[in-house]
Protein backbone atom coordinates (compact mmCIF):
# COMPACT_ATOMS: atom_id res chain seq x y z
CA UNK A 1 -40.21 4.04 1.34
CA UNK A 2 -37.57 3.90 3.94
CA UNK A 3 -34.61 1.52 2.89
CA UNK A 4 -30.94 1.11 4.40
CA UNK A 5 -28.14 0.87 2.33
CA UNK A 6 -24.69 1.43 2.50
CA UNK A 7 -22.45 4.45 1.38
CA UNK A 8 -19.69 6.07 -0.13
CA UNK A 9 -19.25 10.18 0.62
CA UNK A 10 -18.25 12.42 -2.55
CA UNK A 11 -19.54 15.88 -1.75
CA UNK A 12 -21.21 17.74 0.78
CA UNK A 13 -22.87 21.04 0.62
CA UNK A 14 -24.31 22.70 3.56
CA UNK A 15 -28.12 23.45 3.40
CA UNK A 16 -29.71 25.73 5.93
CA UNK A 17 -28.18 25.68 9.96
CA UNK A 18 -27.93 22.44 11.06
CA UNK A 19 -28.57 20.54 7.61
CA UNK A 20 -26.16 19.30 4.67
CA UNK A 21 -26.67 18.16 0.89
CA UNK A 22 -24.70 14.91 1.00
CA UNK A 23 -23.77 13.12 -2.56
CA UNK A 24 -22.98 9.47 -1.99
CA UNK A 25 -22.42 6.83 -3.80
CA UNK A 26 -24.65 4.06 -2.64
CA UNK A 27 -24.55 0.11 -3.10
CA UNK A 28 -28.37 0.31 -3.88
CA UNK A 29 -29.08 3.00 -6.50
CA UNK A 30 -25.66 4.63 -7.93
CA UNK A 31 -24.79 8.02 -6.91
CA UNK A 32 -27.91 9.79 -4.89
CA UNK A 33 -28.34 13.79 -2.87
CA UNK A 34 -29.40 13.14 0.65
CA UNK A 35 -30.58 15.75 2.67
CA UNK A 36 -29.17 14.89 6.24
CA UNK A 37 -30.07 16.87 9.58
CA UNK A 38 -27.18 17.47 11.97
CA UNK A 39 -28.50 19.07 14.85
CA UNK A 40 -25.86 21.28 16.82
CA UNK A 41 -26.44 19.00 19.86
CA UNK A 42 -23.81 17.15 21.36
CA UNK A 43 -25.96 14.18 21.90
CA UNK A 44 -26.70 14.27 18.20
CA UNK A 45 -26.52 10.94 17.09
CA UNK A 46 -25.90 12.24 13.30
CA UNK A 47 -22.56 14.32 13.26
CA UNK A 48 -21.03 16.36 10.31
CA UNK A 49 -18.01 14.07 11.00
CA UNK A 50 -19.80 10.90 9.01
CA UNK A 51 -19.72 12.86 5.88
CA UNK A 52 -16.08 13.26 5.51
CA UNK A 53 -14.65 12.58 1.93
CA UNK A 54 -14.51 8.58 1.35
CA UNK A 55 -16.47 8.23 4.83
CA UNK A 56 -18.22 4.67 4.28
CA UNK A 57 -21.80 5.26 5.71
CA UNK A 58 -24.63 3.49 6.51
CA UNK A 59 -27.99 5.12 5.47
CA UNK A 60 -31.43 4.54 6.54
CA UNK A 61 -33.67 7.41 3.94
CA UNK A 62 -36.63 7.44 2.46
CA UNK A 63 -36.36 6.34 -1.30
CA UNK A 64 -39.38 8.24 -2.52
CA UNK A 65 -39.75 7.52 -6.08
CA UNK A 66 -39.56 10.41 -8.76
CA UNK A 67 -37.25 12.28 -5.88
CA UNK A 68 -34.40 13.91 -6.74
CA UNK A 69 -33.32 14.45 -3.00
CA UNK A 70 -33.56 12.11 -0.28
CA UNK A 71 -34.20 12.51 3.66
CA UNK A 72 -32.23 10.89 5.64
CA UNK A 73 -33.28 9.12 9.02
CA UNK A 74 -30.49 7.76 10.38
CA UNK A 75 -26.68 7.44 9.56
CA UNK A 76 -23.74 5.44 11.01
CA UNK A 77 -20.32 5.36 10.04
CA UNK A 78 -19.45 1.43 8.66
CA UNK A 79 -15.72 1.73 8.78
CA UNK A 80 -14.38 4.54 11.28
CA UNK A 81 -11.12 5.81 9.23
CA UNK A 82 -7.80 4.97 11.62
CA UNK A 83 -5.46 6.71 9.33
CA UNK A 84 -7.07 8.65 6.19
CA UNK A 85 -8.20 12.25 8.62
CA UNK A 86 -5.01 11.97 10.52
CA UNK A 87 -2.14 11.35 7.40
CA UNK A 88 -1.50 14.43 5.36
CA UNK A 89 -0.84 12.16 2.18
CA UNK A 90 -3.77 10.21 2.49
CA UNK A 91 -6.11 13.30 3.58
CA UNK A 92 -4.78 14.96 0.36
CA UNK A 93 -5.76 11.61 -1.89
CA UNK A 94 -8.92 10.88 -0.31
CA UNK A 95 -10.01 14.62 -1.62
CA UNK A 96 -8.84 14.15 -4.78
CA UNK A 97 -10.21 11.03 -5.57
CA UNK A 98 -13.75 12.33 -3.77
CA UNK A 99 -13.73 14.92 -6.27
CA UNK A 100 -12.87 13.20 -8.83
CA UNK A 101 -15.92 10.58 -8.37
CA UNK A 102 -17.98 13.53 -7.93
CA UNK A 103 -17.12 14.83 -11.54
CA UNK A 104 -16.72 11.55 -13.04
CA UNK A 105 -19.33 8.88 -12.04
CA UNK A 106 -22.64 10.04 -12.92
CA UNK A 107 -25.33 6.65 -12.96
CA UNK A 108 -28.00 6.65 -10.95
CA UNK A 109 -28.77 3.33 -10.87
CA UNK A 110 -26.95 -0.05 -8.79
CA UNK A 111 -23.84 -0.91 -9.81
CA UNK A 112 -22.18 -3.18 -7.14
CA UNK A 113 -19.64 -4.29 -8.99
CA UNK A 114 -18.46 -0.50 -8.83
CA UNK A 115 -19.52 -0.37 -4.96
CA UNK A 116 -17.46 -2.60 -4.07
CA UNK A 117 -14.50 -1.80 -5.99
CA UNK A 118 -14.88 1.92 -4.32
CA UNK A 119 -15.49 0.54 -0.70
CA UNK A 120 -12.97 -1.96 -0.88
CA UNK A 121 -10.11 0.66 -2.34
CA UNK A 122 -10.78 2.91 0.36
CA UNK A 123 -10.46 0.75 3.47
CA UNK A 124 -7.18 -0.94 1.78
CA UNK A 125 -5.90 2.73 1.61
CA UNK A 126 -7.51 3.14 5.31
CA UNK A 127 -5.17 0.15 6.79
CA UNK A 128 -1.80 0.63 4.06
CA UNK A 129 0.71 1.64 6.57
CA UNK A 130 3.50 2.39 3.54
CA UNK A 131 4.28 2.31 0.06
CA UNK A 132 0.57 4.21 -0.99
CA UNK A 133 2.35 6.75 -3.24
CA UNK A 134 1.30 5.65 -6.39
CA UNK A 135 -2.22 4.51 -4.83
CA UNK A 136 -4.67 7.44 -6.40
CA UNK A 137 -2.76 6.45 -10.09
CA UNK A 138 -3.57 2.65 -9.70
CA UNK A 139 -7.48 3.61 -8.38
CA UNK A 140 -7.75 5.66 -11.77
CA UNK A 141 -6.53 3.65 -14.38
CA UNK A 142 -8.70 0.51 -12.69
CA UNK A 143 -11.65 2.73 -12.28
CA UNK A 144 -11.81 3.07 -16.39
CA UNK A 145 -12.60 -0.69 -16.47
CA UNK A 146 -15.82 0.11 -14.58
CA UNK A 147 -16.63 2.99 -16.77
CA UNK A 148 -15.83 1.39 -19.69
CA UNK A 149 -12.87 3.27 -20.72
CA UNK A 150 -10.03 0.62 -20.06
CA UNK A 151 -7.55 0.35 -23.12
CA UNK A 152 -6.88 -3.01 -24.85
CA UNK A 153 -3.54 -4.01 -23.83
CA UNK A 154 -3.18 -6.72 -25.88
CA UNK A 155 -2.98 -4.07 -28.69
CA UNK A 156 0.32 -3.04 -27.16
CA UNK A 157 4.05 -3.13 -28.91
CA UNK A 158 6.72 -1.70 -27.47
CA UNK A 159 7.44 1.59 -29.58
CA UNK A 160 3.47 2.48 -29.85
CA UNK A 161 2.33 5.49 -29.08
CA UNK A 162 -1.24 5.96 -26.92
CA UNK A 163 -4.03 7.93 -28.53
CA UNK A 164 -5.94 9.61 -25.80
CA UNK A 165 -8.64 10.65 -27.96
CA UNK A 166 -9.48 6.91 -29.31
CA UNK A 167 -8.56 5.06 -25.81
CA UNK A 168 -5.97 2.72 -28.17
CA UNK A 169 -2.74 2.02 -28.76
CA UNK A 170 -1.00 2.44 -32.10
CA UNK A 171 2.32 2.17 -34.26
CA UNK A 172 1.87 5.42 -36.06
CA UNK A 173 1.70 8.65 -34.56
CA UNK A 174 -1.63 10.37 -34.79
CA UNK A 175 -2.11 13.61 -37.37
CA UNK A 176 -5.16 14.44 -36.71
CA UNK A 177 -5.52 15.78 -33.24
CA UNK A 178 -2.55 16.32 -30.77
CA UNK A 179 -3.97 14.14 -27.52
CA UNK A 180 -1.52 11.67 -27.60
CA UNK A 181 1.36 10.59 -25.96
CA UNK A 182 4.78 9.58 -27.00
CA UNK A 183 6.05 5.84 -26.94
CA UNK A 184 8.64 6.02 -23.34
CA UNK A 185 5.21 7.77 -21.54
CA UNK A 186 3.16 4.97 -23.25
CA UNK A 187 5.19 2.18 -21.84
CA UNK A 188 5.02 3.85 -18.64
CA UNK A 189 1.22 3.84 -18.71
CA UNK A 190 1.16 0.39 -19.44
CA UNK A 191 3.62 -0.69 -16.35
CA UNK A 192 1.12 0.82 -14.29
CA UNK A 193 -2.02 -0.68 -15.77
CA UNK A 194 -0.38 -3.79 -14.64
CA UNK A 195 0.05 -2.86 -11.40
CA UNK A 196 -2.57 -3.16 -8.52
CA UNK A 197 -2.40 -2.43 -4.87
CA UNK A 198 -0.52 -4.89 -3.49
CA UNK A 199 2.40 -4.79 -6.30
CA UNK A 200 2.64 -0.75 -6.69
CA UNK A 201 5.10 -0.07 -4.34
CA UNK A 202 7.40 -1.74 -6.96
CA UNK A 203 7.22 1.27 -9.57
CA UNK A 204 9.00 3.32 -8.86
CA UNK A 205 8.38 7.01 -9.82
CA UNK A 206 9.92 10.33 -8.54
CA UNK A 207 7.41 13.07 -8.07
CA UNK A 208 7.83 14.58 -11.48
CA UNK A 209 6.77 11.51 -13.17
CA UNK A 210 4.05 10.66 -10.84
CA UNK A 211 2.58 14.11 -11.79
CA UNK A 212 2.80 14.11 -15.63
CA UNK A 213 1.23 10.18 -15.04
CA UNK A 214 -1.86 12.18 -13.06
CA UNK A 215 -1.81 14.89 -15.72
CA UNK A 216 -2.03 12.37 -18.69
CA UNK A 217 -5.28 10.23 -16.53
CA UNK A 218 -6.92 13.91 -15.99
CA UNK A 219 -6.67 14.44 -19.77
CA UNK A 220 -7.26 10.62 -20.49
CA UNK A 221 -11.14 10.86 -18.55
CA UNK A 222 -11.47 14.54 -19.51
CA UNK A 223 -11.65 13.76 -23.46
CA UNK A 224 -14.02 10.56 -22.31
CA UNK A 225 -16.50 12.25 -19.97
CA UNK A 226 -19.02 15.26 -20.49
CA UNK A 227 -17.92 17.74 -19.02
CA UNK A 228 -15.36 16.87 -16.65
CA UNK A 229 -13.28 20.46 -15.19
CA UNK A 230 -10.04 20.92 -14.46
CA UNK A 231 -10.03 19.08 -11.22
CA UNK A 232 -8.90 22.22 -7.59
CA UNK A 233 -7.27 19.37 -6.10
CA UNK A 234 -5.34 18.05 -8.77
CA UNK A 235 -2.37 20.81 -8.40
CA UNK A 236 -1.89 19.44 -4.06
CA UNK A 237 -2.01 15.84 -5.03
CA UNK A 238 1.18 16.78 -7.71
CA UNK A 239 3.05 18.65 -5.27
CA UNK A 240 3.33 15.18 -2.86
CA UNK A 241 5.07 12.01 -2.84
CA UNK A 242 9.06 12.87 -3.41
């Protein structure tokens, strides 16, 4: 059945000559494969150039039930990027966090709450002319609410440590595993859970501690998620933002 729906880009794979493997993450069933044609024409109207990572799409494809891959008819870009291709810092963030969706958001089924929390994030970090450093940290941390990972801070007292393992905070150090951190990093953690787009440009952080805060969140959803590698683009995202 052919249905439209808008789209989110996380991974492409090139099939064949002129075709791709696109998985997106779409406002109508969850994450989906869509086999796309891109003819080498110039007057192709589809154009490799839609599936960039983050690219918000609209689809037209045929939803054929008990398919695991779906072909797509036609396919529009909704918001043409102004700054993510053409910024270095914001390139580099858009394919980490495009990878990390990849690995880390599985469900195949609608979830618009999600949807829009991923569309809307990436056309605010689209149109953010300054102060985006700590933007890929804040998208993390608030993307464990929709995964239902998000710690209870209400649990929090200055001097507790945060167990990784357990997603909690707590007075007493924990003996029996070692994925934890220490009660400065925890307070730090919890500065940033309170921040959200508009107010991070407040913390501030030098690179060093913006890359042990990325380390700790890789760890955090590793522990929490089947599966979940060692991230290629996590060691470029830690090397920016001085």
């Amino acid at each position: 059945m052919l249905q439209k729906t808008l789209g989110i880009v996380l991974h492409t794979l090139k099939y064949k000559d002129s075709s791709i493997i696109a998985d997106i993450y779409t406002e109508v069933s969850g994450r989906a494969s869509f086999l796309v044609s891109i003819p080498c024409s110039r007057k192709a109207t589809v154009k490799s150039v839609l599936f960039q990572p983050l690219a918000l799409v609209e689809l037209e494809a045929d939803f054929r039930p008990n398919a695991t891959i779906y072909k797509v008819k036609e396919a529009k870009s909704l918001h043409p990027f102004a700054t993510i291709p053409y910024d270095p810092y914001k390139t580099a963030i858009a394919l980490f966090l495009s990878e990390f969706l990849y690995r880390a958001v599985r469900e195949e089924a609608e979830n618009r709450p999600l949807f829009a929390y991923l569309y809307h994030s990436v056309i605010w970090l689209d149109e953010c002319r300054s102060g985006f450093a700590n933007f890929h940290l804040v998208f993390l941390m608030r993307l464990s609410r929709f995964l239902g990972l998000y710690p209870n801070l209400e649990d929090y007292q200055r001097g507790d440590y945060f167990d990784l393992q357990n997603a909690c905070f707590t007075p007493l150090r924990p003996q029996l595993h070692s994925n934890y951190i220490g009660p400065e990093e925890a307070s730090r953690l919890t500065g940033l859970m309170r921040m959200n787009y508009e107010t991070m440009h407040l913390f501030a952080m030098n690179r060093a501690e913006r890359a042990r805060c990325l380390a700790i969140m890789n760890e955090f959803y590793r522990l929490h998620l089947p599966d979940f590698p060692v991230l290629k683009s996590l060691e470029v995202l830690k090397e920016l933002f001085d």
